[in-house]
C-alpha atoms as a PDB file:
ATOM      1  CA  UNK A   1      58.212 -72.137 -17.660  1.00  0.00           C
ATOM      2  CA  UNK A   2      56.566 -74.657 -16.051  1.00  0.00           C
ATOM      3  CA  UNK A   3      56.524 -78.608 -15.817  1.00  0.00           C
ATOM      4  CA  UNK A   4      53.414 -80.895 -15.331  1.00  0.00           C
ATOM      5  CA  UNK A   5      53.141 -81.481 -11.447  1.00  0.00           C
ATOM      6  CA  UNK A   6      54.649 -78.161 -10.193  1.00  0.00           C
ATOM      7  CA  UNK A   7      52.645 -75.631  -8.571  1.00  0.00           C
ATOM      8  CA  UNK A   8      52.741 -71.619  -8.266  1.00  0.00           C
ATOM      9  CA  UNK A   9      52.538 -71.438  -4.460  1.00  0.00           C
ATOM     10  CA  UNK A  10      54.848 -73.205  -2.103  1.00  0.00           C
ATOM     11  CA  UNK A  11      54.213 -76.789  -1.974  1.00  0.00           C
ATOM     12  CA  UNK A  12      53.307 -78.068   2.171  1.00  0.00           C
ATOM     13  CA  UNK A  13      52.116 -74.847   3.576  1.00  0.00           C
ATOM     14  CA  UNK A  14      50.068 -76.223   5.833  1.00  0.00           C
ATOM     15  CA  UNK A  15      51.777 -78.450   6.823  1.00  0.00           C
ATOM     16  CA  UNK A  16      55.039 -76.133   7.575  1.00  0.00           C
ATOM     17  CA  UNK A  17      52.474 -74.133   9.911  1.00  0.00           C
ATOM     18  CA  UNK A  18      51.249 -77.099  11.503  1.00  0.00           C
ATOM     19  CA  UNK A  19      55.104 -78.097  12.092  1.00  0.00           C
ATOM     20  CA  UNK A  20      55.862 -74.688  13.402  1.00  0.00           C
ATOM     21  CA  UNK A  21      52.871 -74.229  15.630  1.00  0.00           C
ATOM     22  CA  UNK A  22      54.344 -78.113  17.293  1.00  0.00           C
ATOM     23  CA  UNK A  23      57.752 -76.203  17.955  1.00  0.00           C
ATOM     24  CA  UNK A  24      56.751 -73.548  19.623  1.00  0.00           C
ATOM     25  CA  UNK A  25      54.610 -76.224  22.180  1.00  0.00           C
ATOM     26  CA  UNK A  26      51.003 -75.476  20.507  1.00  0.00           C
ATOM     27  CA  UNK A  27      49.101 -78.789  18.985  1.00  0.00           C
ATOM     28  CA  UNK A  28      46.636 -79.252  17.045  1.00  0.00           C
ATOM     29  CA  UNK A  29      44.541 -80.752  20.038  1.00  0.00           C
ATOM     30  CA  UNK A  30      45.868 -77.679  22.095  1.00  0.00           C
ATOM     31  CA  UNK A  31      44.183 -75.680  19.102  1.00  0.00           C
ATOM     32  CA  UNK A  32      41.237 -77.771  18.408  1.00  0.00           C
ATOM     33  CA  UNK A  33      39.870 -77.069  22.485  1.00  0.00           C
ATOM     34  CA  UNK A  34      40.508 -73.406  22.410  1.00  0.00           C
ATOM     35  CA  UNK A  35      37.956 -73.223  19.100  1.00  0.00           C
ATOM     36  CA  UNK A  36      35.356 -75.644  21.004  1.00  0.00           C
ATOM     37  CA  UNK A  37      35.796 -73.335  24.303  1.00  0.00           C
ATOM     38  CA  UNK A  38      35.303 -69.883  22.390  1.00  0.00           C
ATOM     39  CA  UNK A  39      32.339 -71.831  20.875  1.00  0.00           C
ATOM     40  CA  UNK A  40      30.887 -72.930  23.801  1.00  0.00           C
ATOM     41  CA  UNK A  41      31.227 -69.657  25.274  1.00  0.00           C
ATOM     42  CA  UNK A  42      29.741 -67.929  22.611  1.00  0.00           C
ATOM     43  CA  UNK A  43      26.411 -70.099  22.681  1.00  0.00           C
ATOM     44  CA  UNK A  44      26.352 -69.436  26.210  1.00  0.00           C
ATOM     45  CA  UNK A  45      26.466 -65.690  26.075  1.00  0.00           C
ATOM     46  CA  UNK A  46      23.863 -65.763  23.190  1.00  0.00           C
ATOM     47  CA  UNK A  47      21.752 -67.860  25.571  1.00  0.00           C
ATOM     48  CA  UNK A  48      21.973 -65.591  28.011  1.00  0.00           C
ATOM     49  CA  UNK A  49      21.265 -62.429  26.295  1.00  0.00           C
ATOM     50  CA  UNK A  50      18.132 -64.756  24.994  1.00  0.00           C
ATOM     51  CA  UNK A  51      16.912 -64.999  28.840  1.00  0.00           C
ATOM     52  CA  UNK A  52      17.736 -60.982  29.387  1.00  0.00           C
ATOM     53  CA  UNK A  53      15.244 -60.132  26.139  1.00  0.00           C
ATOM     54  CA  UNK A  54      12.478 -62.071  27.458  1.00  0.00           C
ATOM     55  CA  UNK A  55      12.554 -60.512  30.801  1.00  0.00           C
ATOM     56  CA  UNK A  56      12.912 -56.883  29.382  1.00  0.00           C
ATOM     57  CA  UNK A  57       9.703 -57.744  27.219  1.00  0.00           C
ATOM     58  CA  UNK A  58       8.145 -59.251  29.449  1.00  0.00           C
ATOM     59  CA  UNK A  59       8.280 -56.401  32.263  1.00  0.00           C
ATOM     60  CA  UNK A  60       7.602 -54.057  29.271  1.00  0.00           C
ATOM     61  CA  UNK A  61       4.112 -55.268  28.829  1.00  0.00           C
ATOM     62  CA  UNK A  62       3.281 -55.839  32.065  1.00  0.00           C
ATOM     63  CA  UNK A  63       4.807 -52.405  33.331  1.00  0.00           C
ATOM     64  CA  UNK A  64       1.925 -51.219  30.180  1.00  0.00           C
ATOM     65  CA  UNK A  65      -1.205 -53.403  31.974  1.00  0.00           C
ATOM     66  CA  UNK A  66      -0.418 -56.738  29.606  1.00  0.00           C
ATOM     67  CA  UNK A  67      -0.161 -60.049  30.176  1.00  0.00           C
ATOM     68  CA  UNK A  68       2.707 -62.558  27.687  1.00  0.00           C
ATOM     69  CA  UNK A  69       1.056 -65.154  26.533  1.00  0.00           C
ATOM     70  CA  UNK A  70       3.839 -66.644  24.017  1.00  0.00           C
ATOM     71  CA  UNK A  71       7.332 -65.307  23.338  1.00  0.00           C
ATOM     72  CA  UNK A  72       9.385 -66.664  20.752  1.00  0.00           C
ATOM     73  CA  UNK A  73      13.081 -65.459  19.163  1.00  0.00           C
ATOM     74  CA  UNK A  74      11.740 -64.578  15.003  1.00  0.00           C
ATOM     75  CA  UNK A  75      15.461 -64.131  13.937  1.00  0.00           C
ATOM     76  CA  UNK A  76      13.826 -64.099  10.447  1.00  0.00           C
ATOM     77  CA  UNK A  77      11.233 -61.398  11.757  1.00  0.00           C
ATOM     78  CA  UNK A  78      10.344 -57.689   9.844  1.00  0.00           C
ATOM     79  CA  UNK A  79      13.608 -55.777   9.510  1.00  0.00           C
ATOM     80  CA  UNK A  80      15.815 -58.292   9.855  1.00  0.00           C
ATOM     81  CA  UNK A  81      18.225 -57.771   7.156  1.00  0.00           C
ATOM     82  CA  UNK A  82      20.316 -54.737   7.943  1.00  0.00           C
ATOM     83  CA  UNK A  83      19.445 -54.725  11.756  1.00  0.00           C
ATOM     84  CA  UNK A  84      22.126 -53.362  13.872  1.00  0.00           C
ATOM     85  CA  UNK A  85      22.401 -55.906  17.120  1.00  0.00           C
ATOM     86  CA  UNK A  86      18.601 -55.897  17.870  1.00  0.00           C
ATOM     87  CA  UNK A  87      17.000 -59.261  18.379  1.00  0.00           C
ATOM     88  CA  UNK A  88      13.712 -59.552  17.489  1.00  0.00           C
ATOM     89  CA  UNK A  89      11.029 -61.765  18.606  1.00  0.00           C
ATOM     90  CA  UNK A  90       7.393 -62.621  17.808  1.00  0.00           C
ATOM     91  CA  UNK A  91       5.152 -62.108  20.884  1.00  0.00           C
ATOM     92  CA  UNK A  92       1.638 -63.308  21.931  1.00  0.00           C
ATOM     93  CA  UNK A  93      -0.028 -61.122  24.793  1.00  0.00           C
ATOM     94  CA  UNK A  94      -3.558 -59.976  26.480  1.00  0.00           C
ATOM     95  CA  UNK A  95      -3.496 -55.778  26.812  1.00  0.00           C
ATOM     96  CA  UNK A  96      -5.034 -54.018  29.891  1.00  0.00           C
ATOM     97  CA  UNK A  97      -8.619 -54.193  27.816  1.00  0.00           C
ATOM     98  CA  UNK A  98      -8.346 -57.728  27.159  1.00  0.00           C
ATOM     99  CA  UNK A  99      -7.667 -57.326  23.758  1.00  0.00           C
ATOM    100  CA  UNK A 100      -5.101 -60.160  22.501  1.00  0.00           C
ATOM    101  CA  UNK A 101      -1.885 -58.775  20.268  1.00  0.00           C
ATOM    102  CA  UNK A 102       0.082 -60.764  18.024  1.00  0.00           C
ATOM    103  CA  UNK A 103       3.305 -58.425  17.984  1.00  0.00           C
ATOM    104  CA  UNK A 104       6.795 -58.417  16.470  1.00  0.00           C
ATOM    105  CA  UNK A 105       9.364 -56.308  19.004  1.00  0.00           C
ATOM    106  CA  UNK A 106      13.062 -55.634  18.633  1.00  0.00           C
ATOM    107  CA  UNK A 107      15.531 -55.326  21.989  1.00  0.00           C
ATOM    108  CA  UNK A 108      18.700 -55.318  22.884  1.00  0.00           C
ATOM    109  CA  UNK A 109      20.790 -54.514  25.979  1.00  0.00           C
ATOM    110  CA  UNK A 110      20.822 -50.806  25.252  1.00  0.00           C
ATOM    111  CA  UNK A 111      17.949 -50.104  22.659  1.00  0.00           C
ATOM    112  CA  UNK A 112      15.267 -50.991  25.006  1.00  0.00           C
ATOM    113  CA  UNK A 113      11.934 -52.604  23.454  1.00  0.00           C
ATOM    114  CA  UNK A 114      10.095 -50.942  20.672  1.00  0.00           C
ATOM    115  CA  UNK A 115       7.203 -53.089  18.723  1.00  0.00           C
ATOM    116  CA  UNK A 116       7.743 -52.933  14.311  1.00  0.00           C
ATOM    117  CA  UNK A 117       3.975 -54.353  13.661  1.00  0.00           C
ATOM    118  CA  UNK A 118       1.331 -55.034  16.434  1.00  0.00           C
ATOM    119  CA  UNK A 119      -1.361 -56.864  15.356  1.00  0.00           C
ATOM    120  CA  UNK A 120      -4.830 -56.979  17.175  1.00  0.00           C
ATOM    121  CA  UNK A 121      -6.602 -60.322  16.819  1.00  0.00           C
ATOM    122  CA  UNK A 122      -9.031 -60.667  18.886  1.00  0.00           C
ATOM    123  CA  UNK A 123     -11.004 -57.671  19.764  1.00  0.00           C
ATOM    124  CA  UNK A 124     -12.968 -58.215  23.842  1.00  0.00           C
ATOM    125  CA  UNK A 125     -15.923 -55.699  23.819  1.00  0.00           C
ATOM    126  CA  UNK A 126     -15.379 -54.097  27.436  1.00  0.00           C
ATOM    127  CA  UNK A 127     -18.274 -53.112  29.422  1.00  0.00           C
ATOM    128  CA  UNK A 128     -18.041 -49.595  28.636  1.00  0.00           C
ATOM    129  CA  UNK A 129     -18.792 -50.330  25.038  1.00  0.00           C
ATOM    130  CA  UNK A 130     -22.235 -51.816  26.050  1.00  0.00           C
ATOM    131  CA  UNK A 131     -22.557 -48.705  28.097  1.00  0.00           C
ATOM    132  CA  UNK A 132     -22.183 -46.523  25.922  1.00  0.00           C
ATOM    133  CA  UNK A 133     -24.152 -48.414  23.179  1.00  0.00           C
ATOM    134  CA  UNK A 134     -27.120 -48.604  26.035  1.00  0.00           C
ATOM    135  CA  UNK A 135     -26.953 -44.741  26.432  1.00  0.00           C
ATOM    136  CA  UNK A 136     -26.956 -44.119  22.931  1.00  0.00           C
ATOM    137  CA  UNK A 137     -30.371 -46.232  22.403  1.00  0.00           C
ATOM    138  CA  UNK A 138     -31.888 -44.789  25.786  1.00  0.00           C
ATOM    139  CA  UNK A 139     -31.329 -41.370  23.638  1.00  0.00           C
ATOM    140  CA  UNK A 140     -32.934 -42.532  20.787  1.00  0.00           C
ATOM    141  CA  UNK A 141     -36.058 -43.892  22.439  1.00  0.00           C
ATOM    142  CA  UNK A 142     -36.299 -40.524  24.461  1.00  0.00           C
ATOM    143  CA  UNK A 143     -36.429 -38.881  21.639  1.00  0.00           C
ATOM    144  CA  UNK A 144     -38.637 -41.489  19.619  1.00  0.00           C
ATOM    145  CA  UNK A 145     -40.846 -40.821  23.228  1.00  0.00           C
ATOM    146  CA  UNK A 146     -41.078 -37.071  22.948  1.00  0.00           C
ATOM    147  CA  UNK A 147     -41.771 -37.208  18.996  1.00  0.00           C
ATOM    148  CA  UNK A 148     -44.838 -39.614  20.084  1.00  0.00           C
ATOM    149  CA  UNK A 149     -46.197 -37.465  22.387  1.00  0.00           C
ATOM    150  CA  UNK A 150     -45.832 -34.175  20.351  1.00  0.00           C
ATOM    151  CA  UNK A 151     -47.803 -35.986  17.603  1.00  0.00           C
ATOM    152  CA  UNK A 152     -50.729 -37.025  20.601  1.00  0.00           C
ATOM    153  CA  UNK A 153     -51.116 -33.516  21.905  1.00  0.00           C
ATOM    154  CA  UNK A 154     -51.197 -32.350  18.203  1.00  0.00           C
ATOM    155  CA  UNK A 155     -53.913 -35.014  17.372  1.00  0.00           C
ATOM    156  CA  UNK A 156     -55.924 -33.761  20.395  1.00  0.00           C
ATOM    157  CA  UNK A 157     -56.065 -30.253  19.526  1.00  0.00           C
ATOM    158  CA  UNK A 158     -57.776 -31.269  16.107  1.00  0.00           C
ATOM    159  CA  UNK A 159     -60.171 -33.569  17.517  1.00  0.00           C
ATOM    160  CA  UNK A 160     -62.711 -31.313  19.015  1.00  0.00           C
END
């Protein structure tokens, strides 16, 4: 049984580790750099994976007649829980039409880019809308022009 004060574990574990880490010519300042340098390094590769995405998209949209406007990492973005590696980031751009997207994409070194919700918020009317709206009236008032006439020539044939 036990007394007040004892423990189940070994008492000083820590301690003993510490102590045989020092014999075998490892301290804890030894230790405490090699954590900050796999740190360090690991910021640095996720920096540089962070530069790699926005090139990707950005040559994505471009390479499809777009223009970035804004690009920013959404780490919190749709279908983040249970993503497998992809990064995902919120971008801003201008399509070929001049239409402007607000866009969420995923990438990664070896997935490529692939959007999960496009958004388009401000709609340009191109030329060829006005065009086509144009041709569509002339049609109408050809026809409005022909009904006109149809009804003169019928009026004339009454009046003798």
């Amino acid at each position: 049984m036990r007394t007040v004060g004892q423990s189940l574990g070994k008492p000083h574990i820590l301690s003993e580790e510490l102590f045989a880490l020092k014999n075998r010519g490892v301290t804890v300042s030894g230790v405490v750099v090699i954590v900050v340098f796999v740190l360090v390094a690991l910021i640095v590769i996720r920096l540089a994976h962070g530069s790699m995405d926005h090139i990707r998209v950005r040559v994505y949209i471009e390479a499809h007649g777009g223009n970035v406007v804004e690009l920013n990492w959404a780490p919190f973005g749709p279908g983040w829980f249970g993503s497998n590696r992809d990064r995902i980031y919120q971008v801003r751009y201008i399509d070929r039409g001049g239409n402007e997207h607000v866009a969420f994409c995923r990438t990664s070194g070896w997935s490529g880019v692939y959007f999960t919700d496009d958004r388009n918020v401000k709609h340009v009317k191109r030329p060829m809308d006005e065009i086509e709206a144009l041709e569509e009236e002339n049609r109408r008032l050809r026809e409005e022009v022909a009904r006109l006439k149809r009804s003169q020539d019928q009026n004339a044939i009454k009046e003798p």
